[in-house]
N, C-alpha and C. Protein backbone atom coordinates (compact mmCIF):
# COMPACT_ATOMS: atom_id res chain seq x y z
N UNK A 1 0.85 -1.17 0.00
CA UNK A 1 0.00 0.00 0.00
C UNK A 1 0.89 1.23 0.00
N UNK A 2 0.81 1.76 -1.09
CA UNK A 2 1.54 3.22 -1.08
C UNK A 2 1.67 4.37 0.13
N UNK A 3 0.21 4.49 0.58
CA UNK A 3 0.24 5.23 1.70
C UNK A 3 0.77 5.03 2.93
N UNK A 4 1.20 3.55 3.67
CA UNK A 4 1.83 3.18 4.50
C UNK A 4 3.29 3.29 4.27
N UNK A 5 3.48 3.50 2.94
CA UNK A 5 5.27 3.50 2.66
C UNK A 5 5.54 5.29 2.96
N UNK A 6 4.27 5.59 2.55
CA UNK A 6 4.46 7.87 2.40
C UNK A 6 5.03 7.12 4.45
N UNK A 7 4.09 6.95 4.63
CA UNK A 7 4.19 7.11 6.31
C UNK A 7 5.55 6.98 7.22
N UNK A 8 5.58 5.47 6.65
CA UNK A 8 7.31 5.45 7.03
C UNK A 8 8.13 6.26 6.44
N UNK A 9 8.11 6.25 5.22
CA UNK A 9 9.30 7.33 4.90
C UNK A 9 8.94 8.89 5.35
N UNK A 10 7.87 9.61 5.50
CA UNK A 10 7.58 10.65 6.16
C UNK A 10 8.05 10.47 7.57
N UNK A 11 8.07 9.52 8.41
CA UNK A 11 8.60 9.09 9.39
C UNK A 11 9.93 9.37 9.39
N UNK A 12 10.61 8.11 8.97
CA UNK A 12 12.29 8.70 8.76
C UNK A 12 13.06 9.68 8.46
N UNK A 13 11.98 10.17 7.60
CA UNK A 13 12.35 11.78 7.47
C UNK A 13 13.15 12.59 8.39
N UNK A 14 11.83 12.39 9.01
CA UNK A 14 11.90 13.62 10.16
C UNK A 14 12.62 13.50 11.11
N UNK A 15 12.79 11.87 11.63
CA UNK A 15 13.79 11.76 12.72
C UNK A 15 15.42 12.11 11.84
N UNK A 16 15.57 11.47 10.94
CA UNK A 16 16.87 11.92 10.26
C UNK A 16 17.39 13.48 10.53
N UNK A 17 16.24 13.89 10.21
CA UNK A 17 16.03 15.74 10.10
C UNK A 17 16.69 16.19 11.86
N UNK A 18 16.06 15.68 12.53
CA UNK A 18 16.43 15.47 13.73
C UNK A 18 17.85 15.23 14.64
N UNK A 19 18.37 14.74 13.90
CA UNK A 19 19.76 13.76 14.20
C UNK A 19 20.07 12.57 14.57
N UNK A 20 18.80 11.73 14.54
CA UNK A 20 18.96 10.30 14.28
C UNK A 20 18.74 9.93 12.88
N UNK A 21 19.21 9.17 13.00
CA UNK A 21 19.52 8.26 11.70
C UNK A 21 18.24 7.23 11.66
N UNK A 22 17.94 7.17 10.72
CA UNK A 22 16.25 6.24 10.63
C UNK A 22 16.38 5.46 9.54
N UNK A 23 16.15 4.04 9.43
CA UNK A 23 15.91 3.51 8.00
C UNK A 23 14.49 2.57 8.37
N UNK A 24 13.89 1.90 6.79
CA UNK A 24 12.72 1.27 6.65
C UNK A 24 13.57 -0.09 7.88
N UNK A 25 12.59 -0.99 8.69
CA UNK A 25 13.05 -1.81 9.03
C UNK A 25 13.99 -2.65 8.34
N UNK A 26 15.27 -3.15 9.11
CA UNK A 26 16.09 -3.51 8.44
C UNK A 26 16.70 -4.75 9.08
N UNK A 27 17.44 -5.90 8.36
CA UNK A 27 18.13 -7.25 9.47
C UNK A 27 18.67 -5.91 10.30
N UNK A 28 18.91 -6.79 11.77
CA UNK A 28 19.51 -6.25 13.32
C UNK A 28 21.15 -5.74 12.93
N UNK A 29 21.53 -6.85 12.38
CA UNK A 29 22.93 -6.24 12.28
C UNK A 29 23.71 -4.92 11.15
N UNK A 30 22.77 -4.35 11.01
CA UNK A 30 23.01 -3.40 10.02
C UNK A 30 23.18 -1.95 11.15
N UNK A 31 22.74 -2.35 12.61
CA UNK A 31 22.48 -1.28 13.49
C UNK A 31 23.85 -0.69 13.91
N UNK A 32 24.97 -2.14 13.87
CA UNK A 32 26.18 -2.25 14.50
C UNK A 32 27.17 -1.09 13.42
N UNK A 33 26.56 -0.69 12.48
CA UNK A 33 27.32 0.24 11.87
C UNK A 33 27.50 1.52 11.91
N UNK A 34 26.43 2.59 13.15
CA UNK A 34 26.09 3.13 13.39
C UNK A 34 26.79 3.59 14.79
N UNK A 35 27.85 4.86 14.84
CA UNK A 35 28.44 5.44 16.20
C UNK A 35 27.74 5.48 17.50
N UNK A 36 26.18 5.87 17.01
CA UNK A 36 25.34 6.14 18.10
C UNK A 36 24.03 5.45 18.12
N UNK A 37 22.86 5.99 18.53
CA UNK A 37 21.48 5.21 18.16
C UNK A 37 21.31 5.31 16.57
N UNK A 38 20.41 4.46 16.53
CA UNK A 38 20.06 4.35 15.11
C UNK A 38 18.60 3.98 15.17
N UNK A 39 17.34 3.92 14.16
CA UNK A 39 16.18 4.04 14.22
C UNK A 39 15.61 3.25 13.01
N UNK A 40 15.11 1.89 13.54
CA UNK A 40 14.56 1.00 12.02
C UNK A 40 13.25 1.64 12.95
N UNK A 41 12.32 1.78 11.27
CA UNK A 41 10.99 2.30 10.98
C UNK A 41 10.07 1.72 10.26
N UNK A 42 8.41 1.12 11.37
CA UNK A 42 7.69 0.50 10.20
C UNK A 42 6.52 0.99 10.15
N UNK A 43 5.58 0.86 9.53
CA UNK A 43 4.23 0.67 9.80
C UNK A 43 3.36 -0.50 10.29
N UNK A 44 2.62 -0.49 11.24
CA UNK A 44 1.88 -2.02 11.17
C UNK A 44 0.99 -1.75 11.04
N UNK A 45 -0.05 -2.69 11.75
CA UNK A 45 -1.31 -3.09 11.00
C UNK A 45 -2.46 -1.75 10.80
N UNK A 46 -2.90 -1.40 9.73
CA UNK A 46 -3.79 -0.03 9.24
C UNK A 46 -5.20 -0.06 8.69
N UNK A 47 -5.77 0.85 9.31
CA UNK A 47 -7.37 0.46 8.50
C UNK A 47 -7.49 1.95 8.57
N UNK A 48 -8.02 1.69 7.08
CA UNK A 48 -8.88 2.73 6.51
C UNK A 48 -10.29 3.78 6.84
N UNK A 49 -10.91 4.75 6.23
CA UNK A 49 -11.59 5.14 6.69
C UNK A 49 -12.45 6.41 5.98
N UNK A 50 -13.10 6.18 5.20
CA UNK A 50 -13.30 7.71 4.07
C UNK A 50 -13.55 9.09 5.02
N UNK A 51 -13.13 9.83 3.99
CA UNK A 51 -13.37 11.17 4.05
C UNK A 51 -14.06 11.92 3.22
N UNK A 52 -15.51 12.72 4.10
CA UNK A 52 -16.42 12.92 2.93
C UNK A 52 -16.97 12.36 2.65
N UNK A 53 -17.97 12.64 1.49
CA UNK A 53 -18.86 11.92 0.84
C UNK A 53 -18.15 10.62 -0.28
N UNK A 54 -17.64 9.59 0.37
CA UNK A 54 -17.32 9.07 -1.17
C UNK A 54 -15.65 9.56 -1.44
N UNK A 55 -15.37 10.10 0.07
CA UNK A 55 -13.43 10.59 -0.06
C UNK A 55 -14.13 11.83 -1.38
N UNK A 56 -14.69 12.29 -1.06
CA UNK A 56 -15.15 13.74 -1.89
C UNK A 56 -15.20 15.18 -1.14
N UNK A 57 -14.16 15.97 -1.24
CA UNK A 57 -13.94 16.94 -0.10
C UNK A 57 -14.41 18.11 -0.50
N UNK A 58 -14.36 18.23 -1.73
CA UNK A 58 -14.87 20.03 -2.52
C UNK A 58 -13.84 19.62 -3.94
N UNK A 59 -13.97 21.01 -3.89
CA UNK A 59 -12.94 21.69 -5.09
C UNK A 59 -11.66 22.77 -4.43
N UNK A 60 -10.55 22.88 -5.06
CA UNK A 60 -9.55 23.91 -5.19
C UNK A 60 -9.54 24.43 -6.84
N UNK A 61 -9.43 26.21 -6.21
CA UNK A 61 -9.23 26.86 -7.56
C UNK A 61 -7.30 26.93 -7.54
N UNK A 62 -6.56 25.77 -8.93
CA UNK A 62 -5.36 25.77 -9.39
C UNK A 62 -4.56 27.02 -9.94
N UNK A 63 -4.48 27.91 -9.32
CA UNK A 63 -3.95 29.17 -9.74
C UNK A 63 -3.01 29.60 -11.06
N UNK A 64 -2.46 28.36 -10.96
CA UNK A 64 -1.65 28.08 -12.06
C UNK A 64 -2.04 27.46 -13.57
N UNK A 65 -2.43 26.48 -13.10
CA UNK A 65 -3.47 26.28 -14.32
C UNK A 65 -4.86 27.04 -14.89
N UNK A 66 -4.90 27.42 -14.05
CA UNK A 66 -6.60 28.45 -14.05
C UNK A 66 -7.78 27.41 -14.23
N UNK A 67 -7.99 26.26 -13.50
CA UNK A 67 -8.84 25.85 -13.39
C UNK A 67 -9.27 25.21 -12.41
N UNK A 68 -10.37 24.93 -12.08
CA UNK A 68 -11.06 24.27 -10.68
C UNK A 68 -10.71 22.56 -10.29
N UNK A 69 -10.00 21.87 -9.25
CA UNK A 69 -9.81 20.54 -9.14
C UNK A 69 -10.70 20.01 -7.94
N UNK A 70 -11.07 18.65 -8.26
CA UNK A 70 -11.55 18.43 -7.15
C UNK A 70 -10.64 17.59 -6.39
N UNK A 71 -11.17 17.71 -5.18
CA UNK A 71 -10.12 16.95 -3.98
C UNK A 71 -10.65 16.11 -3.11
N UNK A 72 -10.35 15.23 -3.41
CA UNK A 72 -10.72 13.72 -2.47
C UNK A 72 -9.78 13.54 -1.16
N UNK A 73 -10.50 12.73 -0.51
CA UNK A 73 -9.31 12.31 0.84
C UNK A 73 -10.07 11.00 1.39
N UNK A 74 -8.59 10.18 2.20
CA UNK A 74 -8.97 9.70 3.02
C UNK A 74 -8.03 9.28 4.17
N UNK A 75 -8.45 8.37 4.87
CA UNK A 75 -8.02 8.21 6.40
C UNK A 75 -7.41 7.21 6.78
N UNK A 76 -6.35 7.03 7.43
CA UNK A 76 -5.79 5.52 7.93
C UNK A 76 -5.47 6.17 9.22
N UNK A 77 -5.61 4.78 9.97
CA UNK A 77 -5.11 4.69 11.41
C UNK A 77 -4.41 3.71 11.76
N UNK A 78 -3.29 3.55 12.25
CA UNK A 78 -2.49 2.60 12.36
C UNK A 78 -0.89 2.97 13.23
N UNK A 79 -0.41 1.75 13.28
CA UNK A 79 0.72 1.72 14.09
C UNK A 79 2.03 2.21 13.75
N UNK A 80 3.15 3.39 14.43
CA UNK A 80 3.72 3.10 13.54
C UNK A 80 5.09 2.38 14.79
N UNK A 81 5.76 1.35 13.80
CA UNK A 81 6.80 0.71 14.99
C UNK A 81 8.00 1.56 14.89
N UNK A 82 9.16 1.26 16.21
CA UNK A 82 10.33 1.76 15.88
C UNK A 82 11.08 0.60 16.66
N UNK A 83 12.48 0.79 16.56
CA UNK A 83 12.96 -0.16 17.14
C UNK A 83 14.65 0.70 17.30
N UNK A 84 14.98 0.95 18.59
CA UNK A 84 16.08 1.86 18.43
C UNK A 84 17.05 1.15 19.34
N UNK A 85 18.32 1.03 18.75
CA UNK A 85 19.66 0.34 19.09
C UNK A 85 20.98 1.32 19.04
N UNK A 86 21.52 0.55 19.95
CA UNK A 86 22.94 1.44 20.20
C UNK A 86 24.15 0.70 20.68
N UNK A 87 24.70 0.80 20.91
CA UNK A 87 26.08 0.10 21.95
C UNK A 87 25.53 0.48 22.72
N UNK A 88 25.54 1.41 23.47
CA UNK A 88 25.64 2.12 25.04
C UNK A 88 23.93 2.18 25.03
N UNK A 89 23.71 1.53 26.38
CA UNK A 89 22.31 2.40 27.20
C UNK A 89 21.57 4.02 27.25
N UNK A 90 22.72 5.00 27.05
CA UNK A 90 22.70 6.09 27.33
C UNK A 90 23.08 6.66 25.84
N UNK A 91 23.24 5.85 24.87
CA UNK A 91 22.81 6.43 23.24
C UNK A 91 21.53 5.90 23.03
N UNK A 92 21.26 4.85 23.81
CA UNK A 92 19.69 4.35 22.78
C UNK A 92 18.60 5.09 23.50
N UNK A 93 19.08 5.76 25.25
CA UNK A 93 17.97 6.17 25.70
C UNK A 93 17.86 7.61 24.55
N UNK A 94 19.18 8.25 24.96
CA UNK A 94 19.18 9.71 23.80
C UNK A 94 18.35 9.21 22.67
N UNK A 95 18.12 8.64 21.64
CA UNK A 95 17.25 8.38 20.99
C UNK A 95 16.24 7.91 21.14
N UNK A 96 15.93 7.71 21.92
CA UNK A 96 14.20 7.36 22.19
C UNK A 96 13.80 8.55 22.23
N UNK A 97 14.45 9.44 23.60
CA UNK A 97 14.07 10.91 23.22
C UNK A 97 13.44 11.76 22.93
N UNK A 98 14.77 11.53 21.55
CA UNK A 98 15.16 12.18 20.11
C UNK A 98 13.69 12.04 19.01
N UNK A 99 13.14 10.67 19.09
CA UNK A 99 12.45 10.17 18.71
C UNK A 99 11.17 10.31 19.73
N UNK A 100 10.99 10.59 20.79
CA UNK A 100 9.78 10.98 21.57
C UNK A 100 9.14 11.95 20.62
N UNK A 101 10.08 13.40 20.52
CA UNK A 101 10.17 14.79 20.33
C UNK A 101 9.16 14.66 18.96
N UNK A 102 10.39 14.27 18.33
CA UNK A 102 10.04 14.04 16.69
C UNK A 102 8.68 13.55 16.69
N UNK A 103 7.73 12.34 16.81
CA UNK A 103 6.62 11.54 16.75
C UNK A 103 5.68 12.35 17.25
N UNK A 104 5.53 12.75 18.45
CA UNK A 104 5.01 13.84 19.20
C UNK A 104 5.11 14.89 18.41
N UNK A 105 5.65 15.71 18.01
CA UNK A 105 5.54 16.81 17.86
C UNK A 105 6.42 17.42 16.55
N UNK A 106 6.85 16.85 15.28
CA UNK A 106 7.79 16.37 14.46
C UNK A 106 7.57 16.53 13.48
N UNK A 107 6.00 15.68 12.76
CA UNK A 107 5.93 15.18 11.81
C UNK A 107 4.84 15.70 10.76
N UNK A 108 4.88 15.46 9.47
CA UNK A 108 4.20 16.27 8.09
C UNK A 108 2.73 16.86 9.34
N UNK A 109 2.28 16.94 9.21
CA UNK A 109 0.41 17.84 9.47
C UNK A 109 -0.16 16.63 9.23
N UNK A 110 -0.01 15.59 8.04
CA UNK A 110 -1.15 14.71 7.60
C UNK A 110 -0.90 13.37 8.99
N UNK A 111 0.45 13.85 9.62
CA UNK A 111 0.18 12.43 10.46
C UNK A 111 -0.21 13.26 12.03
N UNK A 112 -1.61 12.65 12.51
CA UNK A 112 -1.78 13.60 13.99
C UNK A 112 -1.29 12.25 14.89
N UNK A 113 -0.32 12.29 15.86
CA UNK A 113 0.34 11.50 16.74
C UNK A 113 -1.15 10.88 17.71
N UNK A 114 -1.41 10.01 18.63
CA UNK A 114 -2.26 9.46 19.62
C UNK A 114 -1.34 8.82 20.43
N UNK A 115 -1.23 8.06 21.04
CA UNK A 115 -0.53 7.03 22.04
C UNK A 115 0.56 6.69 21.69
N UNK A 116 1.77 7.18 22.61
CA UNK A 116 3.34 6.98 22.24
C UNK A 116 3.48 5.97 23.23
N UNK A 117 4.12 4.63 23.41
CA UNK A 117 4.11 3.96 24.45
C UNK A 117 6.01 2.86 23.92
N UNK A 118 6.38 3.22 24.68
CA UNK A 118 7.95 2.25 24.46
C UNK A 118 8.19 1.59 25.77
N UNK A 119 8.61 0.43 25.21
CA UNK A 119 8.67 -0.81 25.92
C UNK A 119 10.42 -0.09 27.38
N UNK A 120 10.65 -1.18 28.04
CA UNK A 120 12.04 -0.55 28.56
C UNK A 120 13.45 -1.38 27.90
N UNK A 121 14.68 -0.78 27.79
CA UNK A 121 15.68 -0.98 26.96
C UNK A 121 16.14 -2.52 27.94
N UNK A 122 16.15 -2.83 26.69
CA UNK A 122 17.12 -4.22 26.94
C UNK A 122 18.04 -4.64 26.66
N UNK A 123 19.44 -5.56 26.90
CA UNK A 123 20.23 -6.01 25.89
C UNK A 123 19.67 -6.96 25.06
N UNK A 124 19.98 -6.73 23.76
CA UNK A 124 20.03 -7.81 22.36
C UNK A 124 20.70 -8.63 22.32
N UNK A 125 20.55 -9.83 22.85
CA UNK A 125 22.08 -11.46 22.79
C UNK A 125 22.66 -10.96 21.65
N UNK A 126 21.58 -11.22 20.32
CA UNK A 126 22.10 -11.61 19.07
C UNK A 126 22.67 -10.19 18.06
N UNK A 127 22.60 -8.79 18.95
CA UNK A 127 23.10 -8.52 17.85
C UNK A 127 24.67 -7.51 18.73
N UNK A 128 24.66 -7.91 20.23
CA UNK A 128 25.39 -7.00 21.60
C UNK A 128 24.94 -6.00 21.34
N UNK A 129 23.88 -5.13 21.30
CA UNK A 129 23.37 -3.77 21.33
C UNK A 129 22.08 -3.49 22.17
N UNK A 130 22.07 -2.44 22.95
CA UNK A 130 21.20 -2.23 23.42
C UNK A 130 19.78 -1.90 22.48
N UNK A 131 18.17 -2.59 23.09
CA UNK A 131 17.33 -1.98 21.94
C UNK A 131 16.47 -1.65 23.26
N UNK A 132 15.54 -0.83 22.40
CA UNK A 132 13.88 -0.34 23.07
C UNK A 132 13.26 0.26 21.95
N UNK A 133 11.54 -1.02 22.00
CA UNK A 133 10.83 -0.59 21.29
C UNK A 133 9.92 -0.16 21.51
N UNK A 134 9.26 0.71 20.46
CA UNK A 134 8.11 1.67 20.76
C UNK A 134 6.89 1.41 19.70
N UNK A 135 6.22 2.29 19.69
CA UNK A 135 4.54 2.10 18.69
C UNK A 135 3.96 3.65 18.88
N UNK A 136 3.57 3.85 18.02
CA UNK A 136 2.88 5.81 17.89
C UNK A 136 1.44 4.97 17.19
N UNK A 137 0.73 5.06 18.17
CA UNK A 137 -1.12 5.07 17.36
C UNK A 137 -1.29 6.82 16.60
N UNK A 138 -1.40 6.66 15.58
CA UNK A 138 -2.23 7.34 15.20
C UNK A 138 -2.80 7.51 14.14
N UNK A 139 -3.21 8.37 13.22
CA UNK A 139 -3.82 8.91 12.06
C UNK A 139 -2.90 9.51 11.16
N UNK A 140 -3.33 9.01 9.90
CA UNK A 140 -2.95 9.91 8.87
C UNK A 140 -3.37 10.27 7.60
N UNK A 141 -3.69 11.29 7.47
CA UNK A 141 -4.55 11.89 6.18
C UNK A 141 -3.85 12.19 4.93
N UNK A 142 -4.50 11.54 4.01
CA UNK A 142 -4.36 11.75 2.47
C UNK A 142 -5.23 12.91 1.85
N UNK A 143 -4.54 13.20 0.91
CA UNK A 143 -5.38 13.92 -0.46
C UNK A 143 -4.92 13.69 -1.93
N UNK A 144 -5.69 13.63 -2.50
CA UNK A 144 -5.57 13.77 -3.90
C UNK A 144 -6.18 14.40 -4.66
N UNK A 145 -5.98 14.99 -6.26
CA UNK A 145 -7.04 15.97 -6.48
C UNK A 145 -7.06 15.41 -8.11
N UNK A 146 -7.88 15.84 -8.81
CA UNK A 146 -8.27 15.29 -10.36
C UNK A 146 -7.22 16.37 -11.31
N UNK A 147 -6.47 15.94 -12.97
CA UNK A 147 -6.12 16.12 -13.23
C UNK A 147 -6.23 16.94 -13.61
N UNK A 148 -5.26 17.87 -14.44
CA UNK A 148 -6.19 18.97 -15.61
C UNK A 148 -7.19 18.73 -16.29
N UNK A 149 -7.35 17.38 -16.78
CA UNK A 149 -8.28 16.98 -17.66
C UNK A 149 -9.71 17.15 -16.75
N UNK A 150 -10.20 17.21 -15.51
CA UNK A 150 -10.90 16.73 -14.62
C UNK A 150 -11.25 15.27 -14.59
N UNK A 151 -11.08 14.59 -15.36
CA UNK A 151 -10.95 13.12 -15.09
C UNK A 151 -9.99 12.14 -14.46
N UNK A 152 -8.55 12.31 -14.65
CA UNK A 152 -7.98 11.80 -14.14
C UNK A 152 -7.29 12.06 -12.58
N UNK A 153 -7.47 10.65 -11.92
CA UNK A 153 -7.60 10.89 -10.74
C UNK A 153 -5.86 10.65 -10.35
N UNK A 154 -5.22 11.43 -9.76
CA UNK A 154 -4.08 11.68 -9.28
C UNK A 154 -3.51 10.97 -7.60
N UNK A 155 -2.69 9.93 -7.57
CA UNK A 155 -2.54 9.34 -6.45
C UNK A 155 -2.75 10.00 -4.89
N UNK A 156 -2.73 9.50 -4.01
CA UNK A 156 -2.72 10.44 -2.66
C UNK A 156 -1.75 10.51 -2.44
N UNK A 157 -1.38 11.87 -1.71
CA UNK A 157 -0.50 12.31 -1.03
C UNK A 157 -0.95 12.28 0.29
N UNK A 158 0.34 12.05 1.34
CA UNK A 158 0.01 12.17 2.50
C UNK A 158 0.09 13.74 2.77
N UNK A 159 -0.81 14.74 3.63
CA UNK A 159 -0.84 15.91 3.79
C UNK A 159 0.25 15.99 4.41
N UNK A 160 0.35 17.62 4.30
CA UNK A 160 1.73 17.80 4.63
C UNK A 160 3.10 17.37 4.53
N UNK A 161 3.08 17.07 2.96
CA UNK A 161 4.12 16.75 2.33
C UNK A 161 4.06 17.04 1.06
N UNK A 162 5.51 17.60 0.72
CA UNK A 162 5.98 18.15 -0.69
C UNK A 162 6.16 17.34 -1.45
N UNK A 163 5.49 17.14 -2.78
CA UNK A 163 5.66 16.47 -3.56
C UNK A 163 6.72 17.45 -4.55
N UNK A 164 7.82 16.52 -5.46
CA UNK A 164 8.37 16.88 -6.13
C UNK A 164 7.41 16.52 -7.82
């Protein structure tokens, strides 16, 4: 599902932006390459939810084009995981944090944060690194809008994010 990938990578983003280092979940030992904490990023399980009549929101007047689009949306709610490792206790707590901040208070507009809850840090046998994992409940809103043509319907974007 496209929109769960905007999420994580809107995710990683931001903690990157931040000064942790974030990738899509990744094997454990890829963490050991990393000076300090490091941040694998997923989505789990998501359900949907329209917006509007039919994900039918109105119209926008395209300033640029000079013509009227319409704009659809819709809704997911879902998990997002993290899983943060370090050598030291006192780099992986700094990144949890790091990563509190960010999730909380961080991220595009289209994702609104709900329940931040992280487990307590443990050692990893298999990979010698400290981990602690976490989960962010929340929401995140799409839009999309119809082409120039007014027929063609244009993928979603997660709000609050720049499309190139």
């Amino acid at each position: 599902m496209k929109e769960l990938t905007q999420v994580r990578d809107a995710v990683t983003t931001a903690l990157a932006a931040a000064g942790l280092p974030a990738l899509a979940a990744f094997p454990d030992q890829r963490a050991e390459r990393y000076p300090g904490a490091v941040a694998a990023v997923s989505v789990g399980a998501a359900e949907g939810r329209a917006v509007g009549f039919c994900d039918y929101l109105g119209e926008v007047y395209d300033e640029a084009a000079g013509i009227w689009r319409e704009v659809y949306g819709k809704q997911l709610e879902g998990d997002i995981s993290l899983e943060i490792r370090a050598g030291r206790a006192a780099d992986c707590e700094t990144g949890c944090e790091t990563a509190s901040a960010v999730l909380l208070s961080g991220l595009p507009s289209g994702i609104r944060p709900g329940e931040l809850r992280w487990e307590a840090i443990a050692w990893e046998k298999s990979t010698g690194m400290f981990l602690r994992r976490g989960a962010l409940r929340c929401q995140a809103v799409f839009t999309a809008q119809t082409g120039e043509d007014g027929e063609t319907f244009l993928d979603f974007i997660l709000k609050g994010v720049i499309r190139n």
